[in-house]
Structure formats: C-alpha cells, structure tokens
N, C-alpha and C. Protein backbone atom coordinates (compact mmCIF):
# COMPACT_ATOMS: atom_id res chain seq x y z
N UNK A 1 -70.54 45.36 -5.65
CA UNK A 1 -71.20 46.54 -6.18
C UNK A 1 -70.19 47.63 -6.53
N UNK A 2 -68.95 47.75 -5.99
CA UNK A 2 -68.19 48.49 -6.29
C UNK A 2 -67.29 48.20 -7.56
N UNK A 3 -67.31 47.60 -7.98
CA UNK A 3 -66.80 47.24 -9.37
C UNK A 3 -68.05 47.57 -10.26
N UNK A 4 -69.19 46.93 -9.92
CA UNK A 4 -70.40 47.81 -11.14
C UNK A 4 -70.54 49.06 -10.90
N UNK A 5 -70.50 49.47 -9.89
CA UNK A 5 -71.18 50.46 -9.46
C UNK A 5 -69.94 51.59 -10.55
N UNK A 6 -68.95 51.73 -9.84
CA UNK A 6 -68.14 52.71 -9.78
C UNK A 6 -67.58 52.76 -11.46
N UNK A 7 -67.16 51.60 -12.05
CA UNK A 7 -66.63 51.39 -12.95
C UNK A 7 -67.75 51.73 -14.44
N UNK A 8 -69.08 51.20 -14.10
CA UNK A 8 -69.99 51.21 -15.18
C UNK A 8 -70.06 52.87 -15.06
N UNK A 9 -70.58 53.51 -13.93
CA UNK A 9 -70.59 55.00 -13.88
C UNK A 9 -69.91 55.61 -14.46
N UNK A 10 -68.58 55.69 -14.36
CA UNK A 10 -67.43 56.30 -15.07
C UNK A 10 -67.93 56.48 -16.56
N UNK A 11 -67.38 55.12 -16.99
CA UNK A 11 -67.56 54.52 -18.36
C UNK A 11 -69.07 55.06 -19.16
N UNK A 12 -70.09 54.97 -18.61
CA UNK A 12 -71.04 55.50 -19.24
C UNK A 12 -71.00 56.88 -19.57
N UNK A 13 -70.69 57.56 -17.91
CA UNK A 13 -70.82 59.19 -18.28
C UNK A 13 -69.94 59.37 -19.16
N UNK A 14 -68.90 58.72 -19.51
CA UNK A 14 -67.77 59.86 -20.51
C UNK A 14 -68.50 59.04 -22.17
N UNK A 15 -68.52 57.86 -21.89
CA UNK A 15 -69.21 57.62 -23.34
C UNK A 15 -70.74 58.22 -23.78
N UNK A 16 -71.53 58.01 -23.15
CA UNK A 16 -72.58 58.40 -23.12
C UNK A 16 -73.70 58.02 -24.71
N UNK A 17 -73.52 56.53 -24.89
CA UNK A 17 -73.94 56.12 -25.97
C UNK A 17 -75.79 55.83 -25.84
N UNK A 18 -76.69 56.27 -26.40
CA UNK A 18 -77.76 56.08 -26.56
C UNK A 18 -78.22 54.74 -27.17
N UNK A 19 -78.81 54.24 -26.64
CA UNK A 19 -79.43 52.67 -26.90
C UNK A 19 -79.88 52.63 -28.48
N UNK A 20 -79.24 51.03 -29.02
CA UNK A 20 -79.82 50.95 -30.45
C UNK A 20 -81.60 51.78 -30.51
N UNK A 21 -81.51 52.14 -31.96
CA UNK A 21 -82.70 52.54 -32.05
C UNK A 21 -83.81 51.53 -32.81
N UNK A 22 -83.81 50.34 -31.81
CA UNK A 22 -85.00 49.39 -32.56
C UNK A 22 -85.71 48.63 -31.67
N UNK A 23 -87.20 48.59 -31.89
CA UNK A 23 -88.05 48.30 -30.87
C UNK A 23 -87.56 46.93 -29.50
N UNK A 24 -87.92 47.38 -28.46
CA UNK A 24 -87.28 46.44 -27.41
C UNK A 24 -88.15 45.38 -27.20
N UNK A 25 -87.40 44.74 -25.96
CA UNK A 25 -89.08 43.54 -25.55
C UNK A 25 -89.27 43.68 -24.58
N UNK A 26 -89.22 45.21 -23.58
CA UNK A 26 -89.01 45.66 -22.63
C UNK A 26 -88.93 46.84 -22.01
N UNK A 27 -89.07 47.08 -20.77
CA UNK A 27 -89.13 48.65 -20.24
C UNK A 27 -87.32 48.97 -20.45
N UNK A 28 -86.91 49.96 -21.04
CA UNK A 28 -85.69 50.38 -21.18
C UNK A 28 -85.56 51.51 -19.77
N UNK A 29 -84.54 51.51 -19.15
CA UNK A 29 -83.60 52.27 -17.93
C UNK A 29 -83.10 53.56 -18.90
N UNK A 30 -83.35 54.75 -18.45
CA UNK A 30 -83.23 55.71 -18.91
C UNK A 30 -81.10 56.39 -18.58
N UNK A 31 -81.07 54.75 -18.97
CA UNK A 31 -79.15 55.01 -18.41
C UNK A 31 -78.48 54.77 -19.97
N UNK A 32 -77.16 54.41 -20.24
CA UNK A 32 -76.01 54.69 -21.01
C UNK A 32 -76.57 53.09 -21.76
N UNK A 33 -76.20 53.19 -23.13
CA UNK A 33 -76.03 52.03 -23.15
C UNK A 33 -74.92 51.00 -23.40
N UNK A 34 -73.53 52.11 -23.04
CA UNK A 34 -72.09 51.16 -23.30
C UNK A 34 -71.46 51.64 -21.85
N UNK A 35 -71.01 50.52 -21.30
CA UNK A 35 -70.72 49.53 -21.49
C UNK A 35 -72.09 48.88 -21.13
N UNK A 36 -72.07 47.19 -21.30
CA UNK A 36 -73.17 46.43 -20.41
C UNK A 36 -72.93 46.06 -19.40
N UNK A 37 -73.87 46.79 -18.42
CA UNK A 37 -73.37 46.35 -16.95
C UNK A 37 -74.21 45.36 -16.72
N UNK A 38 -74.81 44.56 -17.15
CA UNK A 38 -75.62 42.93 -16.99
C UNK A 38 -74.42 42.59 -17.30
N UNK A 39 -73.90 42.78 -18.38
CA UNK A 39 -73.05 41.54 -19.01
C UNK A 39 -71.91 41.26 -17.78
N UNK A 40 -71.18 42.57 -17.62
CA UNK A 40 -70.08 42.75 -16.66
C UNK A 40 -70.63 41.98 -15.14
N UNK A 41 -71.77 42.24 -14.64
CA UNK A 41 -71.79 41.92 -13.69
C UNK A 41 -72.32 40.47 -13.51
N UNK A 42 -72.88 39.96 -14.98
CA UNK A 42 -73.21 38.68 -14.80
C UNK A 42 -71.16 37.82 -14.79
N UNK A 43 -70.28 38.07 -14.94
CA UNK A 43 -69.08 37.70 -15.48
C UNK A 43 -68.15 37.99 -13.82
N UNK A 44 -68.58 39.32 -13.74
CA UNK A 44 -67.80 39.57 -12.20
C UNK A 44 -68.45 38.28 -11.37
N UNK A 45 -69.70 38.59 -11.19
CA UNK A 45 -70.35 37.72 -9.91
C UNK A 45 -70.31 36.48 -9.60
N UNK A 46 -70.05 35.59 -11.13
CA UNK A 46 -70.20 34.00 -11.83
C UNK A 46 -69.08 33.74 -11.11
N UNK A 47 -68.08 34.72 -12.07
CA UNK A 47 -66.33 34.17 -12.04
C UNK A 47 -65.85 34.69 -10.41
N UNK A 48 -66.57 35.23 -9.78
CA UNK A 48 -65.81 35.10 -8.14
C UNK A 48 -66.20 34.09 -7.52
N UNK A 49 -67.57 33.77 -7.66
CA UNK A 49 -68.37 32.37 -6.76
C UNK A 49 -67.27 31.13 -7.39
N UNK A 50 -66.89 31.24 -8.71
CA UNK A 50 -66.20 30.48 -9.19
C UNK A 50 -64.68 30.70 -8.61
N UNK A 51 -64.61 31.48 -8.75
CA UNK A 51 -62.86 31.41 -8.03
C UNK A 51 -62.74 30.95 -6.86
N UNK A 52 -63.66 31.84 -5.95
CA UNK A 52 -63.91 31.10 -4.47
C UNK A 52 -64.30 29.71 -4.10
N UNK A 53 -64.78 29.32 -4.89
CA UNK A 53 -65.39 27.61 -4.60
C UNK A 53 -64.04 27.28 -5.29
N UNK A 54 -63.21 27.56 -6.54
CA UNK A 54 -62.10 26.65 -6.91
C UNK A 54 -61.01 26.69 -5.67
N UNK A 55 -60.99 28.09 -5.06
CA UNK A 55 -59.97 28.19 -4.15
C UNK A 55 -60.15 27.48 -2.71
N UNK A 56 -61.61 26.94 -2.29
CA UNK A 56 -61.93 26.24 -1.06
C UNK A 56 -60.85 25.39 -1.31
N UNK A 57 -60.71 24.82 0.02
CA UNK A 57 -60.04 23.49 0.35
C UNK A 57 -61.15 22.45 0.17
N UNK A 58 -62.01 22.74 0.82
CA UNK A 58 -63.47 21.97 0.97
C UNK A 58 -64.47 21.66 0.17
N UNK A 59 -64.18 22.37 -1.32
CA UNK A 59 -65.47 21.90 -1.92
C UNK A 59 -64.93 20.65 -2.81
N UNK A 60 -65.90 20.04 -3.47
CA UNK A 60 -65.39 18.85 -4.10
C UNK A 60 -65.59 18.94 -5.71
N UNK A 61 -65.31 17.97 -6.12
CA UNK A 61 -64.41 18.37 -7.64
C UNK A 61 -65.88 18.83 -8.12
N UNK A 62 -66.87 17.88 -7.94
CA UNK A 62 -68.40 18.25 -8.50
C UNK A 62 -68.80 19.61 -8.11
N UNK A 63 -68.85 20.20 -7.44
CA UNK A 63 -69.14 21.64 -6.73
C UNK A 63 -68.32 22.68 -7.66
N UNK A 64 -66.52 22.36 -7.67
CA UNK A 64 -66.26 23.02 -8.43
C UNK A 64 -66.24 23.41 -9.95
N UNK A 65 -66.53 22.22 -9.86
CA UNK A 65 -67.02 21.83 -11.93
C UNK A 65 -67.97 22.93 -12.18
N UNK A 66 -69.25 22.66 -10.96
CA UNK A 66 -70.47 22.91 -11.82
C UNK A 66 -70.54 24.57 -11.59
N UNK A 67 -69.09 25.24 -10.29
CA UNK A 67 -69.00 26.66 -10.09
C UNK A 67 -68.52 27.15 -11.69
N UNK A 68 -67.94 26.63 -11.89
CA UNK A 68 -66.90 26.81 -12.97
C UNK A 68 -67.96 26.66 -14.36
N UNK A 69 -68.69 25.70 -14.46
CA UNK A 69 -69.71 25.72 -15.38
C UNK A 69 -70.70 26.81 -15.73
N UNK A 70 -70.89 27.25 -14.30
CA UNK A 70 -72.12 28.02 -14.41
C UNK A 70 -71.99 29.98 -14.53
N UNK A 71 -70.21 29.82 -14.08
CA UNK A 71 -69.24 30.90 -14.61
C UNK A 71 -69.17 31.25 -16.35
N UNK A 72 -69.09 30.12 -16.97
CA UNK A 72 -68.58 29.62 -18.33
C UNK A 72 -69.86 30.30 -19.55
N UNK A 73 -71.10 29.68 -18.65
CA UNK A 73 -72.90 29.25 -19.48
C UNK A 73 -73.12 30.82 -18.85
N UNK A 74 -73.03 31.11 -18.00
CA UNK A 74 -74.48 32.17 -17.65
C UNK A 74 -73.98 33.76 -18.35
N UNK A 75 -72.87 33.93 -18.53
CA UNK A 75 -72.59 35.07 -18.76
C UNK A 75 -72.92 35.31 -20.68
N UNK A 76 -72.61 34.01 -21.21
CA UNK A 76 -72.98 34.29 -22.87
C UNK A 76 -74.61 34.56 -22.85
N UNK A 77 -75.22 33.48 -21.86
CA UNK A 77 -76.62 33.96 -22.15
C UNK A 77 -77.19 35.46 -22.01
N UNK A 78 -76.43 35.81 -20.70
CA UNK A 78 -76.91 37.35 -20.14
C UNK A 78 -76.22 38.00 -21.50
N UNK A 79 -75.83 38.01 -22.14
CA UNK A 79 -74.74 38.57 -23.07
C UNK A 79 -76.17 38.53 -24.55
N UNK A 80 -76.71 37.43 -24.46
CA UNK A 80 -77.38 37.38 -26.01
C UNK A 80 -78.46 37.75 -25.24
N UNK A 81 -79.13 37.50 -24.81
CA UNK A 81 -80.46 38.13 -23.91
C UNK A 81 -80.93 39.88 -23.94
N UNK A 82 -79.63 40.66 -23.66
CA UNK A 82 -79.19 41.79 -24.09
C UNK A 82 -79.28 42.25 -25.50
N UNK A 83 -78.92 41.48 -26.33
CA UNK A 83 -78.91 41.97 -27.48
C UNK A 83 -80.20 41.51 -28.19
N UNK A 84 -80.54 40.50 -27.93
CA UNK A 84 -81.79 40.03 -28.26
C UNK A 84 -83.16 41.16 -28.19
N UNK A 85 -82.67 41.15 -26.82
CA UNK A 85 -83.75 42.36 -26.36
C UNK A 85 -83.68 44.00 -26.91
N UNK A 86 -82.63 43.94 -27.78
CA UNK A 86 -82.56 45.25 -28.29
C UNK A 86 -82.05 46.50 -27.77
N UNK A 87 -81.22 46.27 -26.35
CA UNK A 87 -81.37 46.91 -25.54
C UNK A 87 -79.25 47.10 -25.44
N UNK A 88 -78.89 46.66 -26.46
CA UNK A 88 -77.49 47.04 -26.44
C UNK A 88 -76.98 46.68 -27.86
N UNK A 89 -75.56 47.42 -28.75
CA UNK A 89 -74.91 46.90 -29.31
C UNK A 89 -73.55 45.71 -29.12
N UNK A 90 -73.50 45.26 -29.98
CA UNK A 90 -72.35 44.34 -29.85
C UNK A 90 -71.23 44.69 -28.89
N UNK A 91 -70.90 46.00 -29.21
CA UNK A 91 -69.71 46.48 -28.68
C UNK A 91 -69.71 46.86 -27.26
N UNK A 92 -71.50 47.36 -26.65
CA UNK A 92 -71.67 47.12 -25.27
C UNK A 92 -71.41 46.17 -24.86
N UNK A 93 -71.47 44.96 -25.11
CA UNK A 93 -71.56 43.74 -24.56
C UNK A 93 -69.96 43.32 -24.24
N UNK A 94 -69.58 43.79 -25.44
CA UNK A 94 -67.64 43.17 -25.37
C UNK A 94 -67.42 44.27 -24.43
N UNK A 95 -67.44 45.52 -23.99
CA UNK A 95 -66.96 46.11 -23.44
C UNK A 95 -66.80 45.75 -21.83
N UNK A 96 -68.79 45.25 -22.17
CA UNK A 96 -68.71 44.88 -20.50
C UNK A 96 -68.06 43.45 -19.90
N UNK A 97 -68.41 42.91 -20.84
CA UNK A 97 -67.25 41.51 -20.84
C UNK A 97 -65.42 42.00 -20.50
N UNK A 98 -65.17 42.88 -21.31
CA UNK A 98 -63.92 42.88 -21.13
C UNK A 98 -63.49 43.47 -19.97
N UNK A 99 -64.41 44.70 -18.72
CA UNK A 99 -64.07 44.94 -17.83
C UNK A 99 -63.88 44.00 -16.60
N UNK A 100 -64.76 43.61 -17.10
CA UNK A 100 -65.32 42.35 -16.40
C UNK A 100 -63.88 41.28 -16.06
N UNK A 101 -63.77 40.94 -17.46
CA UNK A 101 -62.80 39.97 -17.21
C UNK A 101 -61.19 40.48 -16.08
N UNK A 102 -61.07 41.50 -16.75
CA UNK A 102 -60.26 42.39 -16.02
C UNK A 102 -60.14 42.64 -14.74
N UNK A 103 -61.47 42.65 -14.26
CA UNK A 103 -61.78 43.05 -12.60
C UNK A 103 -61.90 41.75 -11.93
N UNK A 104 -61.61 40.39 -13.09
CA UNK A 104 -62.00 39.12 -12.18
C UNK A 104 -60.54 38.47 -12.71
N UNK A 105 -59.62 38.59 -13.58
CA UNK A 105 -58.42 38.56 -13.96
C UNK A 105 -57.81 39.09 -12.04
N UNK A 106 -57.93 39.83 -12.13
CA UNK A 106 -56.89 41.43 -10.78
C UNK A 106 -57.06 40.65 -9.64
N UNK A 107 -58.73 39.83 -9.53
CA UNK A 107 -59.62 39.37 -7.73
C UNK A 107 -58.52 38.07 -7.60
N UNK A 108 -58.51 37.37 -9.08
CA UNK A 108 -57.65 35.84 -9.26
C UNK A 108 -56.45 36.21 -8.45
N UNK A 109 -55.67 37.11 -8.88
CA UNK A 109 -54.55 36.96 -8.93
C UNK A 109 -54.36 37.63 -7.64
N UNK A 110 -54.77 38.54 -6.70
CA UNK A 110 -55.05 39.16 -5.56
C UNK A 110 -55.36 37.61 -4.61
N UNK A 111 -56.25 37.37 -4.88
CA UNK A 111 -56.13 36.38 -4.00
C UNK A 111 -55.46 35.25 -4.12
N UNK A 112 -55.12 34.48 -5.24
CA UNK A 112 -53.53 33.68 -5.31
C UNK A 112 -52.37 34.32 -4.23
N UNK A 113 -52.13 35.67 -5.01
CA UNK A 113 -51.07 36.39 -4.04
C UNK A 113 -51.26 36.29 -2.31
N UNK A 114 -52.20 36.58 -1.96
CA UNK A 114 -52.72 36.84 -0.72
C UNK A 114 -52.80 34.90 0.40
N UNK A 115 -53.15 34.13 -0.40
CA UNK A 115 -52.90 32.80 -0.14
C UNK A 115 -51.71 32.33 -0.09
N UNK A 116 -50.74 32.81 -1.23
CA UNK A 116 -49.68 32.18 -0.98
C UNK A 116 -48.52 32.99 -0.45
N UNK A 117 -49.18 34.02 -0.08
CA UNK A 117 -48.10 35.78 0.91
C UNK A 117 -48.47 34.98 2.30
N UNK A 118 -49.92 34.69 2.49
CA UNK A 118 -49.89 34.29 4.37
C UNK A 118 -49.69 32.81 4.80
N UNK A 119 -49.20 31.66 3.12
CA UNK A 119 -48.44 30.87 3.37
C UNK A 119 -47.22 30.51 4.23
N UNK A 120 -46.36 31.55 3.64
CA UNK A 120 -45.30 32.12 3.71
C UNK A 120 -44.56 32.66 5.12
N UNK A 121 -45.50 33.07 5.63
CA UNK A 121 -45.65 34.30 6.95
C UNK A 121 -45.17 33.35 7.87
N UNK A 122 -44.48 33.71 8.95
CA UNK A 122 -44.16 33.31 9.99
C UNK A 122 -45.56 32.73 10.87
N UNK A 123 -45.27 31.92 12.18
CA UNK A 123 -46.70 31.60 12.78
C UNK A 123 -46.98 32.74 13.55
C-alpha cells in the first residue's frame, strides 16, 4: 500500500488531470485521473508474487511459470479494462505502468542484493 498509496497521491495532486470526458460503464471515484493506480497496482502486486515465488527455493518450475504468467496477462487486461471503461487516458495507463515497473524494477534488485549480501555474511 505504500507504493500506491504514497506514490499515486503525490502524482495525482501535482497533476491533477480530470477524467476523459465520455460516458463510463461505471460509478467514477471523485479522484485524479493520471496516473492509473489499477494499472500500477495491478503490475506492483502481480510482479512481487512473481518475484517472490521466482525467488523461493521451493516452488516448482510450474508454480513459477504460471507466477510469472499471471504477472505478464493480468496487468494488460487491468490496463484495457480502464480504458475501455472510459475511465482513463492512454497516458494514465503508461504512467501507471511505468511507476509501477520502477517500484518492481528497485523490490528485484533489493532483494537480489539482500540474498546475495546475507550469502556472503559470516555464520
């Protein structure tokens, strides 16, 4: 939550973009409509379950496939679903994608580091 939370907040208040103006298929949230925080958080949430199941010792190749799959599939849908619904522009969507990737780019590499720092470590 602290990556949506904190990051979408920011980002909205200083942009402060008003939702396309064309009928929805839906109750609209009286919030920002750039960046997309569905999109972002469908991408944060996918791609950590996914990192974490790739990084087990324990899960098996099928487990991680289908983490990794469902990282890959769920975030384009939440992504067209959004726009479908009328309820963002293009550029919301890349935006929230791109924080996204960013904040799950930083978790990768944080925890690589962190695995192979207490490798390392004395007993």
């Amino acid at each position: 939550m602290v990556r949506g939370g904190a990051v979408y907040l920011v980002t909205s208040l200083v942009v402060g973009r008003d939702r396309p103006p064309v009928p929805t298929t839906g109750f609209v949230h009286a919030t920002s409509s750039y960046p997309s925080g569905h999109v972002g958080a469908a991408i944060a949430l996918y791609g950590a379950i996914a990192v974490l199941v790739v990084r087990s010792a324990r899960a098996t190749t099928a487990v991680r496939v289908a983490a990794v799959g469902v990282a890959v599939v769920a975030p384009p849908l939440v992504a067209f679903a959004r726009l479908y619904r009328g309820l963002h522009y293009p550029s919301d969507v890349l935006a929230g994608a791109l924080d996204a990737v960013v904040w799950l780019t930083a978790t990768w590499w944080f925890l690589l580091r962190g695995v192979e720092g207490t490798a390392a470590a004395p007993p």
